[in-house]
Every structure is written in structure tokens, then in C-alpha cells.
C-alpha atoms as a PDB file:
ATOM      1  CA  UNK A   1     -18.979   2.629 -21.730  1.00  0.00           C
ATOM      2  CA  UNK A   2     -15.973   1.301 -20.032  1.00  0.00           C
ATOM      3  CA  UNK A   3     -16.315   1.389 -16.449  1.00  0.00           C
ATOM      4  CA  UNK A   4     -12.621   2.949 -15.640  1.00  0.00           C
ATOM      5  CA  UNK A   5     -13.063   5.757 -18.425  1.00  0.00           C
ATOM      6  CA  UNK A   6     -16.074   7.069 -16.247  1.00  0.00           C
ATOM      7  CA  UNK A   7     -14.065   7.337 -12.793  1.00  0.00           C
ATOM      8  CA  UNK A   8     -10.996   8.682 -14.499  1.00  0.00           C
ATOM      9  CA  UNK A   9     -12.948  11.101 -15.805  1.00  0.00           C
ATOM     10  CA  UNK A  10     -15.276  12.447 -12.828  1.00  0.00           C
ATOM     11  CA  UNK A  11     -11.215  11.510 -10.080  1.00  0.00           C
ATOM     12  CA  UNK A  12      -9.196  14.177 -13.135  1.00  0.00           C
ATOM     13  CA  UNK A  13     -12.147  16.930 -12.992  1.00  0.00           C
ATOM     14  CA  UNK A  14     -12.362  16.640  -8.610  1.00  0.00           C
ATOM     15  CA  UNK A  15      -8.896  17.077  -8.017  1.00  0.00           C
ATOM     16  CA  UNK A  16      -5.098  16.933  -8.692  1.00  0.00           C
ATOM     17  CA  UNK A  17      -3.267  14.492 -10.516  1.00  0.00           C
ATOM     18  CA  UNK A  18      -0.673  12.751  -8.633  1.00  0.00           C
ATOM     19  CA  UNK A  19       1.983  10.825  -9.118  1.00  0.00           C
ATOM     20  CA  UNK A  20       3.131   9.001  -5.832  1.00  0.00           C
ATOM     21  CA  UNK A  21       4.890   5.844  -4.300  1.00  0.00           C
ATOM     22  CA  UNK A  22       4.608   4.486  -0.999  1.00  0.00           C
ATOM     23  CA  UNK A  23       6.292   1.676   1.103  1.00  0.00           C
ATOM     24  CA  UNK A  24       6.440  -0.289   4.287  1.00  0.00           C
ATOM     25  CA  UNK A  25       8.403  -2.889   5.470  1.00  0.00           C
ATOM     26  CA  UNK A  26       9.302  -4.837   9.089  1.00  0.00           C
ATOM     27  CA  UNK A  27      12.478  -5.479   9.957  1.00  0.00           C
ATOM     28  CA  UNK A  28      14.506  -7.618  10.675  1.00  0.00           C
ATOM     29  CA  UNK A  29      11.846  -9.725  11.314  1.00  0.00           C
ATOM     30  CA  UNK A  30       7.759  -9.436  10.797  1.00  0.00           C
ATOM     31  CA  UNK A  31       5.835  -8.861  13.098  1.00  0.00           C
ATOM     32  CA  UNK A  32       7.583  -7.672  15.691  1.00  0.00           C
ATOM     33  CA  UNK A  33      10.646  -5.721  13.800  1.00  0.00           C
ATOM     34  CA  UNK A  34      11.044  -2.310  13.098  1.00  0.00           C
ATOM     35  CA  UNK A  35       8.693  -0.356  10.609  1.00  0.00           C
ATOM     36  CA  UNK A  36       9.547   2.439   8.984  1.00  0.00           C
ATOM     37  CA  UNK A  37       7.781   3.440   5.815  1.00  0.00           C
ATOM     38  CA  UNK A  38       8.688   5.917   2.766  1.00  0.00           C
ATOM     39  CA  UNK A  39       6.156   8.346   0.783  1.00  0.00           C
ATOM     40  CA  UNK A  40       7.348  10.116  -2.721  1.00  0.00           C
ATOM     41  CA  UNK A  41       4.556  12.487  -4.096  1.00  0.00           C
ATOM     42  CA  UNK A  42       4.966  14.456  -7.177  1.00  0.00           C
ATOM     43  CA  UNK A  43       2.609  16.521  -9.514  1.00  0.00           C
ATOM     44  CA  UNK A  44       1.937  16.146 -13.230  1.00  0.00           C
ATOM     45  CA  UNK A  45       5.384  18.183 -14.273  1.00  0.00           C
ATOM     46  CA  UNK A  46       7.154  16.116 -11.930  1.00  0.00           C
ATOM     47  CA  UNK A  47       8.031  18.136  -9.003  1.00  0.00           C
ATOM     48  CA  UNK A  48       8.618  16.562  -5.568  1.00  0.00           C
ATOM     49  CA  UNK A  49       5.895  17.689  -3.087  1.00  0.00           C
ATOM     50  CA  UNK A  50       6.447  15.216  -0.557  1.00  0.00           C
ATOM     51  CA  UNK A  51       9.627  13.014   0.528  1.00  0.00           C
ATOM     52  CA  UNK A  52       8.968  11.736   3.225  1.00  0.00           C
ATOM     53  CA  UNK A  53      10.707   8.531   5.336  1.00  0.00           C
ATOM     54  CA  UNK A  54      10.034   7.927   8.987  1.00  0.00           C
ATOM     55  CA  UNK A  55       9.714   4.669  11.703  1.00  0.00           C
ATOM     56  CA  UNK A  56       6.103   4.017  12.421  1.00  0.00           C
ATOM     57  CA  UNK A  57       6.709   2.224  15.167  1.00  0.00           C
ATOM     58  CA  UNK A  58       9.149  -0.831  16.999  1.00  0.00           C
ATOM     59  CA  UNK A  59       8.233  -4.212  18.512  1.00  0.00           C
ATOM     60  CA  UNK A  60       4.865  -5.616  19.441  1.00  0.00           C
ATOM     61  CA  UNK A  61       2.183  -5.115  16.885  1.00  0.00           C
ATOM     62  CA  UNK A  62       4.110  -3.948  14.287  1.00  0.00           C
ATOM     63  CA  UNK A  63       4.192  -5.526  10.977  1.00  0.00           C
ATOM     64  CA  UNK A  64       5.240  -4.528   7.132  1.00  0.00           C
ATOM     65  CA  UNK A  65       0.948  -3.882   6.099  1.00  0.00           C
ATOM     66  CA  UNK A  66       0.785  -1.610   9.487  1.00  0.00           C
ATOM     67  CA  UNK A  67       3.659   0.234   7.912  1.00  0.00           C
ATOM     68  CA  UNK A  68       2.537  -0.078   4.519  1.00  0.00           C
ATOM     69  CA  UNK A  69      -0.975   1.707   5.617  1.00  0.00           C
ATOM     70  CA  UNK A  70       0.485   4.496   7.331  1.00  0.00           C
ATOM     71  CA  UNK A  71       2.016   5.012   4.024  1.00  0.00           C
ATOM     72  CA  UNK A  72      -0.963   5.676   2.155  1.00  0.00           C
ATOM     73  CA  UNK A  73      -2.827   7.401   4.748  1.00  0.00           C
ATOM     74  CA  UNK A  74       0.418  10.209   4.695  1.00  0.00           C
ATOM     75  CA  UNK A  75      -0.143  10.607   1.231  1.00  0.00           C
ATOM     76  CA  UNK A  76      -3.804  11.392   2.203  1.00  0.00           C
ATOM     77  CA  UNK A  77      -2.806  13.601   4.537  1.00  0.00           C
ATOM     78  CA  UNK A  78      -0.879  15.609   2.536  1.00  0.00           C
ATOM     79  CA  UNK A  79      -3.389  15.321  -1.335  1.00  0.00           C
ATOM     80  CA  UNK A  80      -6.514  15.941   1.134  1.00  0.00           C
ATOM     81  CA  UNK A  81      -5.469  17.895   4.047  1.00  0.00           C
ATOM     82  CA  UNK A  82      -9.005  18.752   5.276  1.00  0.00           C
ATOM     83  CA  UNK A  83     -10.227  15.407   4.645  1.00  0.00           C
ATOM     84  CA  UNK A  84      -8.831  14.603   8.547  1.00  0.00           C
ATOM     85  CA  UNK A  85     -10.219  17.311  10.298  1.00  0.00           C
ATOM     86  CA  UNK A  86     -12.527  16.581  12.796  1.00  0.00           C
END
């Protein structure tokens, strides 16, 4: 058995199937820029459920991964919205 059919499987039968992007960049210069990041979720007929584009942060400690993880963890947020509660 192909390892992938097995988890496709058991992921489609837990929850919803999602189609999303996600980005983050630094600019104008990395680390250190400005990092906004960007967050498209839709469901299987294609409907936008999430569009979502906002700065992460500015300066020190910023860079395009920090923005490119706060990305993923929106769409997270918003696929498992208990998964965050304490």
C-alpha cells in the first residue's frame, strides 16, 4: 500500500478539504524589513473563506520565514479554530 493513499484517506474522512495559499516576505531588506504576509483559503467548490493580508511585524527580528509561519499558523486558526484554545 502506498504510504500517501493511507493519510489521504484517514486527513479526507477527519475533516474539510481545503484549498489554500499562503505567503511571507521581508522587505526591503531581510531580516530586519517589513513583513507582511497573505492567506487565501477556499473550500472544495471554490468559495473564498478567508482573504486575509496583514504586517506581522517591522524591524528587529523580523524575517520573510517569521512571516511565512504566521501564514500557516492563520490558516490554522481559521481550518481548526479550537485547536488554539487553551
Amino acid at each position: 500500500m502506498e504510504m500517501g493513499a493511507g493519510i489521504k484517506g484517514l486527513r479526507r474522512a477527519a475533516v474539510n478539504d481545503y484549498v489554500a495559499w499562503f505567503e511571507g516576505v521581508c522587505e526591503p531588506v531581510n531580516p530586519g524589513g517589513t513583513a507582511p504576509l497573505g492567506a487565501i483559503v477556499k473550500d472544495e467548490e471554490g468559495t473564498v473563506l478567508l482573504a486575509e493580508g496583514r504586517v506581522v511585524g517591522k524591524g528587529e527580528g523580523m524575517l520573510n520565514n517569521v512571516a511565512e509561519y504566521a501564514a500557516i499558523i492563520r490558516f490554522f486558526e481559521y481550518t481548526s479554530p479550537n485547536a488554539f484554545d487553551p
